[in-house]
PDB file of N, CA and C in Angstrom:
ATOM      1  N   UNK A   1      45.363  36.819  41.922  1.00  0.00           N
ATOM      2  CA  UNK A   1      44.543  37.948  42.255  1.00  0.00           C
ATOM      3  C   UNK A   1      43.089  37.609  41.955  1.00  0.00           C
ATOM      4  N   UNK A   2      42.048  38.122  42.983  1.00  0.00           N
ATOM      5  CA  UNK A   2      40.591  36.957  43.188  1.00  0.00           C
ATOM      6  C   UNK A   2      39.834  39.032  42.422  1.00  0.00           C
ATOM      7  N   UNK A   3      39.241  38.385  40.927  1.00  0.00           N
ATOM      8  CA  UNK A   3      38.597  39.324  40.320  1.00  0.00           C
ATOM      9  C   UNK A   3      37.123  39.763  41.192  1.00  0.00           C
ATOM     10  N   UNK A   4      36.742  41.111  41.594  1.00  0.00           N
ATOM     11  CA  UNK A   4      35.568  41.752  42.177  1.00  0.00           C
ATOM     12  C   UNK A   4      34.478  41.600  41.303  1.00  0.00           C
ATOM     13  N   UNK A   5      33.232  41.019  41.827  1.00  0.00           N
ATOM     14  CA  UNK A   5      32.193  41.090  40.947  1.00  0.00           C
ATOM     15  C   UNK A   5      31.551  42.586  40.902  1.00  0.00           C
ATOM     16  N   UNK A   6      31.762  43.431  40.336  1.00  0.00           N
ATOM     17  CA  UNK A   6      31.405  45.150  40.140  1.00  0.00           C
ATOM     18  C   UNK A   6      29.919  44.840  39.619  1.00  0.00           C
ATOM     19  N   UNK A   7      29.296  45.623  39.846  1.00  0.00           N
ATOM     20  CA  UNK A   7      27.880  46.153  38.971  1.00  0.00           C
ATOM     21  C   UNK A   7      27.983  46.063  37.623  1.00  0.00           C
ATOM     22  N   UNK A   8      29.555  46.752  37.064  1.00  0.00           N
ATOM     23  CA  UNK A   8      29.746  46.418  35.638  1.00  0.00           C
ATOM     24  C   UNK A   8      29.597  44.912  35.330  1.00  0.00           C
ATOM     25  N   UNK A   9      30.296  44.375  35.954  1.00  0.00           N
ATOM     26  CA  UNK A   9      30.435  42.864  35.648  1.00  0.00           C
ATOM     27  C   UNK A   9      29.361  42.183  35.905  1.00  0.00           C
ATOM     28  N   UNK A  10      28.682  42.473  36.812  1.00  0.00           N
ATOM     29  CA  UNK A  10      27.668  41.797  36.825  1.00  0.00           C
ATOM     30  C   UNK A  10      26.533  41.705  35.621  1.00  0.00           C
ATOM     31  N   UNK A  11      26.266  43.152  35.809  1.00  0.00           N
ATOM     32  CA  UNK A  11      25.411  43.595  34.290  1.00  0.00           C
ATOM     33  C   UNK A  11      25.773  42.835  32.888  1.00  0.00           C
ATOM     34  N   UNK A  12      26.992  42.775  33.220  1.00  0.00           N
ATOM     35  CA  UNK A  12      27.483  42.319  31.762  1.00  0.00           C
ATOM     36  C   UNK A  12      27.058  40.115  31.587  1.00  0.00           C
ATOM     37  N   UNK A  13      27.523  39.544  32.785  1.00  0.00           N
ATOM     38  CA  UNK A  13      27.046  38.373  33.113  1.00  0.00           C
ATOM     39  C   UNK A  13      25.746  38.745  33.000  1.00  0.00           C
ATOM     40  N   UNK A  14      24.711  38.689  33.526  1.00  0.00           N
ATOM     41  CA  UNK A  14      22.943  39.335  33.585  1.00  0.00           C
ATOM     42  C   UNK A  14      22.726  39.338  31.633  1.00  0.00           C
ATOM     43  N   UNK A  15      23.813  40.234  30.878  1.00  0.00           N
ATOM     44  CA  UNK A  15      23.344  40.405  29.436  1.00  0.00           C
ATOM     45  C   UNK A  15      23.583  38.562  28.942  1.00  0.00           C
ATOM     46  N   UNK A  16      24.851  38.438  29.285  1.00  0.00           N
ATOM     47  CA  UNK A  16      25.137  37.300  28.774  1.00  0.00           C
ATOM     48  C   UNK A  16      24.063  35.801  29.209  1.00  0.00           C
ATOM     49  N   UNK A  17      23.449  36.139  30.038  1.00  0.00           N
ATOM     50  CA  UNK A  17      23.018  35.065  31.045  1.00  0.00           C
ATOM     51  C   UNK A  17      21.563  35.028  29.917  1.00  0.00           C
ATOM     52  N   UNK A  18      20.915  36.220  30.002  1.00  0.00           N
ATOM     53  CA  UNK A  18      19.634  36.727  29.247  1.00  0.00           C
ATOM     54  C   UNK A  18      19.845  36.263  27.594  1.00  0.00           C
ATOM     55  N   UNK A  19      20.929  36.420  27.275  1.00  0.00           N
ATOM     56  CA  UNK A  19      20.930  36.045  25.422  1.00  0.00           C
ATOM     57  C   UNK A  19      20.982  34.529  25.427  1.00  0.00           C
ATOM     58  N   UNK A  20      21.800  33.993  26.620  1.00  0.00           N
ATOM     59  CA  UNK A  20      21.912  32.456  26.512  1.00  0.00           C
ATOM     60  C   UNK A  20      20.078  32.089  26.383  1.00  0.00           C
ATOM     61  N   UNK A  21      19.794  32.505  27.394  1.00  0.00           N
ATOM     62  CA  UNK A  21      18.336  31.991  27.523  1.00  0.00           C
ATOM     63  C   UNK A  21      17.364  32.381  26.564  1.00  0.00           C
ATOM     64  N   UNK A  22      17.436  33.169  25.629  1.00  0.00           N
ATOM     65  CA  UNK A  22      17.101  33.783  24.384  1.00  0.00           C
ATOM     66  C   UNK A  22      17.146  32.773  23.669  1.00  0.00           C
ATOM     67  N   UNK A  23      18.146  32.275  23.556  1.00  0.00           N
ATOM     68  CA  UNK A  23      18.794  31.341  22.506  1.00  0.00           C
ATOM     69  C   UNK A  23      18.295  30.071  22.852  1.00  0.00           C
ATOM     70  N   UNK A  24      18.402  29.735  24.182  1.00  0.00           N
ATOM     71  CA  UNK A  24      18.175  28.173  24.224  1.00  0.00           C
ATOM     72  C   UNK A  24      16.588  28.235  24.644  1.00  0.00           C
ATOM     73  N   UNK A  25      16.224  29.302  24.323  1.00  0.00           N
ATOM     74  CA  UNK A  25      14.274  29.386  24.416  1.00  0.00           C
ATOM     75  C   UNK A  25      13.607  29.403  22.728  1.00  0.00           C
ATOM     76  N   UNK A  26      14.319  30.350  22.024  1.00  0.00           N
ATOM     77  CA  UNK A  26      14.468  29.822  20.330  1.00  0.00           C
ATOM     78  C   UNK A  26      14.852  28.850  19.800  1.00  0.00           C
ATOM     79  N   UNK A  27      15.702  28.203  20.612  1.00  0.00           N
ATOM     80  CA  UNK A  27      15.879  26.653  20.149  1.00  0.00           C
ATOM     81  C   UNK A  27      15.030  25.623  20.694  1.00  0.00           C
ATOM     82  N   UNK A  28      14.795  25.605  21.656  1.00  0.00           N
ATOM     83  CA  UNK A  28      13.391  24.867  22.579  1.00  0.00           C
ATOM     84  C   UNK A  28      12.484  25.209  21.484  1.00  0.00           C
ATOM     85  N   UNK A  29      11.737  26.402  21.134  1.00  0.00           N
ATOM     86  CA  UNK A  29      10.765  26.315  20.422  1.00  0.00           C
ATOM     87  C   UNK A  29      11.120  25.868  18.712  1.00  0.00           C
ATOM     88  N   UNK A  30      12.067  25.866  18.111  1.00  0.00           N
ATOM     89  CA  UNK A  30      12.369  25.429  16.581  1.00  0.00           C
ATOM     90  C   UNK A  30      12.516  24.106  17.177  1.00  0.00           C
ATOM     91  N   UNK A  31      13.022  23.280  18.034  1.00  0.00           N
ATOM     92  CA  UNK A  31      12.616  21.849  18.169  1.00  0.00           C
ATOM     93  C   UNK A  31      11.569  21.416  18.322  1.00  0.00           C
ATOM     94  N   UNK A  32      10.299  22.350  19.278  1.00  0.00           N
ATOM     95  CA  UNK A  32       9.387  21.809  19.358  1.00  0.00           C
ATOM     96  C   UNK A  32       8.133  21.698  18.414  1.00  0.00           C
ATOM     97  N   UNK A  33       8.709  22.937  17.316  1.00  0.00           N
ATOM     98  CA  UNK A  33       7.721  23.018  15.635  1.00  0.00           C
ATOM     99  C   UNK A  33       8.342  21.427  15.010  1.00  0.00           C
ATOM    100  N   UNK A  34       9.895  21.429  15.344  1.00  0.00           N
ATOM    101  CA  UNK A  34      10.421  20.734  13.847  1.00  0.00           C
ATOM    102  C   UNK A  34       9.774  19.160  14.662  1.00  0.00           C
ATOM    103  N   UNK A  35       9.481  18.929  16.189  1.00  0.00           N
ATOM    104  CA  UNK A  35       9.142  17.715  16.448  1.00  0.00           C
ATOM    105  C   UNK A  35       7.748  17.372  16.076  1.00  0.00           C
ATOM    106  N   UNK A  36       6.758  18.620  16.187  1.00  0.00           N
ATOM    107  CA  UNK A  36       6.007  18.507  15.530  1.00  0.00           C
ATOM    108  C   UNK A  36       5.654  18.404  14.126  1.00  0.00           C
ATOM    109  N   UNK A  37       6.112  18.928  13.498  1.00  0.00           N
ATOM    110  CA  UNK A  37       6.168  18.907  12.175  1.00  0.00           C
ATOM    111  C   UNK A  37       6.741  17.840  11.609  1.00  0.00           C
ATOM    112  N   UNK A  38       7.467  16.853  12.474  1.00  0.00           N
ATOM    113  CA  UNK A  38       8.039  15.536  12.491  1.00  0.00           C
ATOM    114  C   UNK A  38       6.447  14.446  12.292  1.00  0.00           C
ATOM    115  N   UNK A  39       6.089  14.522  13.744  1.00  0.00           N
ATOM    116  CA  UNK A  39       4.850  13.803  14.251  1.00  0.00           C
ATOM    117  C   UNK A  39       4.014  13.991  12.535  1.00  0.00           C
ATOM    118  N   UNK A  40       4.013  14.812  12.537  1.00  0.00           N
ATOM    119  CA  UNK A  40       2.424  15.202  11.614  1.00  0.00           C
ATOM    120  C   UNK A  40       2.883  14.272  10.254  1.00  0.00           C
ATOM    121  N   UNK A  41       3.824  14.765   9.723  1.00  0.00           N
ATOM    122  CA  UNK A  41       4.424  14.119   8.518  1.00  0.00           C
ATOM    123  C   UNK A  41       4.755  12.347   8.757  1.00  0.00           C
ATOM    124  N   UNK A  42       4.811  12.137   9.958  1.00  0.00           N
ATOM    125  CA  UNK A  42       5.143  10.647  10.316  1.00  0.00           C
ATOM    126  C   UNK A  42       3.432   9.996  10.327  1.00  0.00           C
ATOM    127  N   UNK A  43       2.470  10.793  10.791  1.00  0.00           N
ATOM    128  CA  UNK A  43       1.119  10.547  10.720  1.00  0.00           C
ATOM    129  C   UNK A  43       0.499  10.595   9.716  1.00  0.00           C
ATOM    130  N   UNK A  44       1.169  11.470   8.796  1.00  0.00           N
ATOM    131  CA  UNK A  44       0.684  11.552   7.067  1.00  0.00           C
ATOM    132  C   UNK A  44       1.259  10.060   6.526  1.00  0.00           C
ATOM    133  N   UNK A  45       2.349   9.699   6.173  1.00  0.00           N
ATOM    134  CA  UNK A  45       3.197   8.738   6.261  1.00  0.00           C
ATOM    135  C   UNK A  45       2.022   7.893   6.223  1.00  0.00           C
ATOM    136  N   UNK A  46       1.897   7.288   8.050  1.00  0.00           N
ATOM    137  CA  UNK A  46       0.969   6.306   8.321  1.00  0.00           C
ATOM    138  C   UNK A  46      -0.383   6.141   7.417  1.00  0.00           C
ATOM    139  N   UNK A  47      -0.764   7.088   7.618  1.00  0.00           N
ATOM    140  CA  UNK A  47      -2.276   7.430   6.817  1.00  0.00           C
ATOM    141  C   UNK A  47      -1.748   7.021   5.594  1.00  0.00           C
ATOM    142  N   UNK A  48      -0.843   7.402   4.030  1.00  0.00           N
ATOM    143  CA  UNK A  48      -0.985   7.016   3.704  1.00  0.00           C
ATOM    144  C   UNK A  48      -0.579   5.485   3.365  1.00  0.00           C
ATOM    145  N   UNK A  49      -0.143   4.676   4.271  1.00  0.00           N
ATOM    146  CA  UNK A  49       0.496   3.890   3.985  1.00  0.00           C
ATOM    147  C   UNK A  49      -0.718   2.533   4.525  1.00  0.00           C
ATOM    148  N   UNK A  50      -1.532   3.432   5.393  1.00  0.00           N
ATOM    149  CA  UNK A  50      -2.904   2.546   5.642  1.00  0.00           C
ATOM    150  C   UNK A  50      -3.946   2.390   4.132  1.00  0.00           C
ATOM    151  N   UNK A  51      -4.065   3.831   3.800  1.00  0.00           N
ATOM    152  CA  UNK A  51      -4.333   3.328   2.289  1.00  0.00           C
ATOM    153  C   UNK A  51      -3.783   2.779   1.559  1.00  0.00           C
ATOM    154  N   UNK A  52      -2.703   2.616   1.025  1.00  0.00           N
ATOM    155  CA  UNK A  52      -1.966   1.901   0.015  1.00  0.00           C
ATOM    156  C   UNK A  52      -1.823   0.296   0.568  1.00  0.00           C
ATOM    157  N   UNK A  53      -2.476   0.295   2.054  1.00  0.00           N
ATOM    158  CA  UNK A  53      -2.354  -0.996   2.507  1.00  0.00           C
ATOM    159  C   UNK A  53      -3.995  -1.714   1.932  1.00  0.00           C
ATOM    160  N   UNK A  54      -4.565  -1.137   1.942  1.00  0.00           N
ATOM    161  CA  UNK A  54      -6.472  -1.515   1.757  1.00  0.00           C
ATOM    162  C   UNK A  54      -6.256  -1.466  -0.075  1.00  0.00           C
ATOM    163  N   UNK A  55      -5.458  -0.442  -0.220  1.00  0.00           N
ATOM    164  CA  UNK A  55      -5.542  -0.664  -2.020  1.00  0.00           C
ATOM    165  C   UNK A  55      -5.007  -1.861  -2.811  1.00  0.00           C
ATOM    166  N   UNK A  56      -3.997  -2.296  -2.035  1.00  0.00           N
ATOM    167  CA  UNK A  56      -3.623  -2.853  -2.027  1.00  0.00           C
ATOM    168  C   UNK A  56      -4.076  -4.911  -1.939  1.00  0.00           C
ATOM    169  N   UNK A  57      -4.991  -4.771  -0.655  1.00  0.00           N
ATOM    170  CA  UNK A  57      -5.447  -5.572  -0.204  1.00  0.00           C
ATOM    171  C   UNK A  57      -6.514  -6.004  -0.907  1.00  0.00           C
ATOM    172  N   UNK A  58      -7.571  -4.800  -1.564  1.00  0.00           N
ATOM    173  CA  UNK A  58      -8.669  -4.579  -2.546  1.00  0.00           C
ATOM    174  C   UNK A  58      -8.373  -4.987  -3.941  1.00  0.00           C
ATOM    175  N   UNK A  59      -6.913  -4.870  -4.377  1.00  0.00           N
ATOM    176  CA  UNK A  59      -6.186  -5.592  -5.518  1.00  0.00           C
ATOM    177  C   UNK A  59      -6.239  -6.731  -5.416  1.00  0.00           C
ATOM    178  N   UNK A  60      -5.238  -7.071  -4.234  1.00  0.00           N
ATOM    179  CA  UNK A  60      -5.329  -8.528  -4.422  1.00  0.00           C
ATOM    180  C   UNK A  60      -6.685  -9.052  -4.454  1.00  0.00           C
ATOM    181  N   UNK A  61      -7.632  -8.744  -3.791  1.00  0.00           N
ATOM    182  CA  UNK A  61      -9.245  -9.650  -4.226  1.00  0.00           C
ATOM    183  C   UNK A  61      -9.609  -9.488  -5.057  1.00  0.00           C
ATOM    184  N   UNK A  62      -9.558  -8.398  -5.821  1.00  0.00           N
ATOM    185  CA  UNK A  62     -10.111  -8.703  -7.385  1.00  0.00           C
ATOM    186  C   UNK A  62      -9.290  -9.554  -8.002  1.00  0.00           C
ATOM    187  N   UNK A  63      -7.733  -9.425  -7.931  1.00  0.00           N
ATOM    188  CA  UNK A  63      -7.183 -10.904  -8.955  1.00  0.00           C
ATOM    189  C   UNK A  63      -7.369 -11.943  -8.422  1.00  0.00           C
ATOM    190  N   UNK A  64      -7.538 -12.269  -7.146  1.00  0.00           N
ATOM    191  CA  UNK A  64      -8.589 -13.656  -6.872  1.00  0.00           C
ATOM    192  C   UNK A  64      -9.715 -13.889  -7.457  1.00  0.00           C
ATOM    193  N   UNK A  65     -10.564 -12.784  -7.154  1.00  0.00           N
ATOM    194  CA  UNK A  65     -12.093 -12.940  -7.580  1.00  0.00           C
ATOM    195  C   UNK A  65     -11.145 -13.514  -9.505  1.00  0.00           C
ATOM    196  N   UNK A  66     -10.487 -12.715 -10.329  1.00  0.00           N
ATOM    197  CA  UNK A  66     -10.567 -12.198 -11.652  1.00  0.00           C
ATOM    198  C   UNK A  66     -10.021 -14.361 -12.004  1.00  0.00           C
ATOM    199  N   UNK A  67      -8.628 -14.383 -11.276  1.00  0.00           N
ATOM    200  CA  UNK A  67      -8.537 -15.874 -11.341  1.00  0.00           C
ATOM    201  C   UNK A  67      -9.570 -16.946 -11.258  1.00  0.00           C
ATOM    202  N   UNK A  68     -10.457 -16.655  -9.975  1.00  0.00           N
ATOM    203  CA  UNK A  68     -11.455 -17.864 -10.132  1.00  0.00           C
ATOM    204  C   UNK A  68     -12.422 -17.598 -10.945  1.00  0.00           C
ATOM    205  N   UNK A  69     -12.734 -16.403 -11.999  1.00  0.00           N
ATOM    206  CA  UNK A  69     -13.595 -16.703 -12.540  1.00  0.00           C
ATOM    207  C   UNK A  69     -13.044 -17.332 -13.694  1.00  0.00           C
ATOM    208  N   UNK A  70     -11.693 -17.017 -14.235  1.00  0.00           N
ATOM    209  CA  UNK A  70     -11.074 -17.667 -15.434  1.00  0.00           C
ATOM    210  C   UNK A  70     -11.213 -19.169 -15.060  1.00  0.00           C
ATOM    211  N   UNK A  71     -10.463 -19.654 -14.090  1.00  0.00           N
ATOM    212  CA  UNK A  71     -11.008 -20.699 -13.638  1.00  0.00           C
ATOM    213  C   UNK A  71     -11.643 -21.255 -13.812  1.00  0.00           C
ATOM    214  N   UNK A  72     -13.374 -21.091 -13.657  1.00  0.00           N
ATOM    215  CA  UNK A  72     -14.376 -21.266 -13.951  1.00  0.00           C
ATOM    216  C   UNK A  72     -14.767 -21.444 -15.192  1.00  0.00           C
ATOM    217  N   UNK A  73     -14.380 -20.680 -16.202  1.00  0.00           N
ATOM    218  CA  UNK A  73     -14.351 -20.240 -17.491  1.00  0.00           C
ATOM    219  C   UNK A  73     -14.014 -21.098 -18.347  1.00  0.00           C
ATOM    220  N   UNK A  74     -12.571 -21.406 -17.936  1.00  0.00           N
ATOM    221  CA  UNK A  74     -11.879 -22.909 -18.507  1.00  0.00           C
ATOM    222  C   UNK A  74     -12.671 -23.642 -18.384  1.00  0.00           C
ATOM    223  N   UNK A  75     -13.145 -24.124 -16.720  1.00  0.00           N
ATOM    224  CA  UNK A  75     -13.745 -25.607 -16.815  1.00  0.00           C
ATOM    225  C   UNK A  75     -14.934 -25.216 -17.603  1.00  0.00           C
ATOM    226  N   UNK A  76     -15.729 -24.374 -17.717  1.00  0.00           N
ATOM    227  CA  UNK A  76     -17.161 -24.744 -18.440  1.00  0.00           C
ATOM    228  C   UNK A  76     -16.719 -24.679 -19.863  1.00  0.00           C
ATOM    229  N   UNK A  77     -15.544 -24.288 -20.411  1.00  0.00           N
ATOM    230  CA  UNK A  77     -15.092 -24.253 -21.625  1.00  0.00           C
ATOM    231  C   UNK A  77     -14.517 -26.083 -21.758  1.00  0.00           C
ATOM    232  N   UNK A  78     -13.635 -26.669 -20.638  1.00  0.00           N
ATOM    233  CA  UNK A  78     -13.551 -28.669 -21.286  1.00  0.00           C
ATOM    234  C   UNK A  78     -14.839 -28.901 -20.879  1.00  0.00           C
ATOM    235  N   UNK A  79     -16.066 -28.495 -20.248  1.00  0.00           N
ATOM    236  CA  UNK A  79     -17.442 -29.032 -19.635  1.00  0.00           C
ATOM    237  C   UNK A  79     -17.756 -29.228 -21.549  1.00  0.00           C
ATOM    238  N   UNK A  80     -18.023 -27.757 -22.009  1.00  0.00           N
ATOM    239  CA  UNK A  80     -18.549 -28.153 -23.462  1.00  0.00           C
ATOM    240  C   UNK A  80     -17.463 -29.027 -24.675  1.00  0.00           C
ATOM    241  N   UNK A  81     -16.015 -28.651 -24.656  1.00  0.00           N
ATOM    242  CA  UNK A  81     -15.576 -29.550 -25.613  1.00  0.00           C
ATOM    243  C   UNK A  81     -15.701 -30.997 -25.412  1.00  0.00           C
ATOM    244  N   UNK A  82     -16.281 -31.674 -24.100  1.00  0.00           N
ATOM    245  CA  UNK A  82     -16.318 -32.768 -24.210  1.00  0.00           C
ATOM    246  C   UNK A  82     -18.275 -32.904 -24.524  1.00  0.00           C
ATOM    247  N   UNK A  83     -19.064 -31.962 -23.786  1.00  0.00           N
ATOM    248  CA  UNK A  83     -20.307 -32.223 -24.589  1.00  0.00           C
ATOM    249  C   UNK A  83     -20.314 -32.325 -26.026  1.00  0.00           C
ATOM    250  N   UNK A  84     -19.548 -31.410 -26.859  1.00  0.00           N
ATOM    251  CA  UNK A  84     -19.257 -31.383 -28.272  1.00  0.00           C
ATOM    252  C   UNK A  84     -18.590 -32.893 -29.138  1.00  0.00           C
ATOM    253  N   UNK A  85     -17.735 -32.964 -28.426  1.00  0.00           N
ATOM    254  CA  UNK A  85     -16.993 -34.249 -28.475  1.00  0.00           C
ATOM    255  C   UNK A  85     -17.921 -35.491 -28.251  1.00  0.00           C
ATOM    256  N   UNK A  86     -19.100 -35.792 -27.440  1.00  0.00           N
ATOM    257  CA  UNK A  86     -19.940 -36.558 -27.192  1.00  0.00           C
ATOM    258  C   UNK A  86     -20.977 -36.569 -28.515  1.00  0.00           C
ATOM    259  N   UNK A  87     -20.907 -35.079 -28.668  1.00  0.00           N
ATOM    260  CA  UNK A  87     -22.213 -35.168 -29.760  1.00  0.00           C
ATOM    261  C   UNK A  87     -21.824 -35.732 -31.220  1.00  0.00           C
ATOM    262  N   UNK A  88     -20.335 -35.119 -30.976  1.00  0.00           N
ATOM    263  CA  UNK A  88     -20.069 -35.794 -32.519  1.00  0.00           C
ATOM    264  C   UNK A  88     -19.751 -37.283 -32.786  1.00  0.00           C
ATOM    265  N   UNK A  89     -19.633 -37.842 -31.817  1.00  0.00           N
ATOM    266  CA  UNK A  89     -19.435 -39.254 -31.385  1.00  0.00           C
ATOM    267  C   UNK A  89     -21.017 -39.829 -31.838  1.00  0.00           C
ATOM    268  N   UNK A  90     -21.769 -39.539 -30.964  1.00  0.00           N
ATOM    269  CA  UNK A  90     -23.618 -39.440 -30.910  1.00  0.00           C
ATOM    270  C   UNK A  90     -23.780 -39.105 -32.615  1.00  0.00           C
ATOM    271  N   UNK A  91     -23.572 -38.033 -33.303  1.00  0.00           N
ATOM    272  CA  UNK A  91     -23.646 -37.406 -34.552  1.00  0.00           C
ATOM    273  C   UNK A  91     -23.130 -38.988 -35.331  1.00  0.00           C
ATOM    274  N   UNK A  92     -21.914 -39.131 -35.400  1.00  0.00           N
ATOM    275  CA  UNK A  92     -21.030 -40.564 -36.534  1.00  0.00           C
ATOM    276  C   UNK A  92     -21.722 -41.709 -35.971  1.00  0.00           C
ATOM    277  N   UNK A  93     -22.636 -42.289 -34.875  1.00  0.00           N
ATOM    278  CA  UNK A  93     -22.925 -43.101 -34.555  1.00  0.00           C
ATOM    279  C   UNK A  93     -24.268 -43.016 -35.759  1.00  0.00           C
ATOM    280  N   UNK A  94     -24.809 -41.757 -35.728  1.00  0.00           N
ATOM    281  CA  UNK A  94     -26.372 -41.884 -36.459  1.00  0.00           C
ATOM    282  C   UNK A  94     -26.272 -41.711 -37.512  1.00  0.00           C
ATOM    283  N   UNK A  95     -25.260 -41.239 -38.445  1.00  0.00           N
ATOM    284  CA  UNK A  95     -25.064 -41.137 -39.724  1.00  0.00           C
ATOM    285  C   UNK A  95     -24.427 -42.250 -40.387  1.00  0.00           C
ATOM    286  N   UNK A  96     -23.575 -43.737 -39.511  1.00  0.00           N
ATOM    287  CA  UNK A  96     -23.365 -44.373 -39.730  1.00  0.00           C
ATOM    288  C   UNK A  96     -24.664 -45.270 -39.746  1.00  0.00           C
ATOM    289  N   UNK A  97     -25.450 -45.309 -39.110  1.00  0.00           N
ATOM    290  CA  UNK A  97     -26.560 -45.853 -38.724  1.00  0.00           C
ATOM    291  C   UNK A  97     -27.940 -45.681 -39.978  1.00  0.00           C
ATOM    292  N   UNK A  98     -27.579 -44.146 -40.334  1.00  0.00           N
ATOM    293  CA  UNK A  98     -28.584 -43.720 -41.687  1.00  0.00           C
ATOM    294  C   UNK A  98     -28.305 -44.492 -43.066  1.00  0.00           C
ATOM    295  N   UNK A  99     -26.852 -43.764 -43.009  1.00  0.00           N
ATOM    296  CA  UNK A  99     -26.030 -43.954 -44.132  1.00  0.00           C
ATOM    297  C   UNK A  99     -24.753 -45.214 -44.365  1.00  0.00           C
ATOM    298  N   UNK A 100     -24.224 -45.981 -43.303  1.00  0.00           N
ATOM    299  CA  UNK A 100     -23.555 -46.970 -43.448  1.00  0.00           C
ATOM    300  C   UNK A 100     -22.608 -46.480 -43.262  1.00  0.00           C
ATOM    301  N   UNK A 101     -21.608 -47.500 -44.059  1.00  0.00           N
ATOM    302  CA  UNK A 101     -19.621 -46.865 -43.744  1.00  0.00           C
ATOM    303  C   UNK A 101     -19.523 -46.431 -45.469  1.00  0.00           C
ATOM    304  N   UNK A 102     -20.688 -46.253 -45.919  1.00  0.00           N
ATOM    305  CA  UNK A 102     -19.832 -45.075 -47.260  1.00  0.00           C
ATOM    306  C   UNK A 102     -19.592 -44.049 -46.951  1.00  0.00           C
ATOM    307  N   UNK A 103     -19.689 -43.061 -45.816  1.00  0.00           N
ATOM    308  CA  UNK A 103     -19.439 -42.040 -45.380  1.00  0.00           C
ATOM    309  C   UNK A 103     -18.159 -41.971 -44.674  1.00  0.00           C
ATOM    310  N   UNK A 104     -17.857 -42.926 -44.266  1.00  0.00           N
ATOM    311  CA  UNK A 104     -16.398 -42.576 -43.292  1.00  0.00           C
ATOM    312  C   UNK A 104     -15.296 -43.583 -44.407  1.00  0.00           C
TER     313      UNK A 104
END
């Protein structure tokens, strides 16, 4: 038996037809906040991850810079123990020279 589409029935399809589209128009829009609200937080993300990339990067050059100056530091530190080392060499040469080998 082939059911009559009545005015009732119809109306009633028409309600049903209208809430679907209610629904899948409230859901269209809570996807299109939560995709946004996706984007933004994925762009925060980035941002900070561009800083922590430069802070990062700004670290490492100061412990370069901080290494080569130790570096530096050392060598002018054997530069003088061997000037020192020369002098006292220079120093026992002239006191042997003043004073003889009663001193050593």
């Amino acid at each position: 038996m082939t059911e009559r589409w009545t005015d009732e029935n119809l109306d009633k399809l028409a309600s049903v037809v209208a809430s679907l589209a209610t629904t899948v128009q409230s859901t269209s829009n809570k996807l299109d906040s939560f995709i946004f609200e996706s984007q933004r937080l994925f762009n925060k993300l980035g941002e900070s991850q561009t800083r922590n990339d430069a802070a990062i990067e700004s670290m490492n050059a100061a412990i370069a810079r901080l290494t080569q100056s130790e570096e530096n530091q050392w060598q002018a530190i054997r530069e003088m123990q061997t000037e020192v080392r020369g002098l006292q060499v220079e120093n026992r040469r002239i006191l042997q020279r003043v004073f003889g080998d009663e001193l050593f």
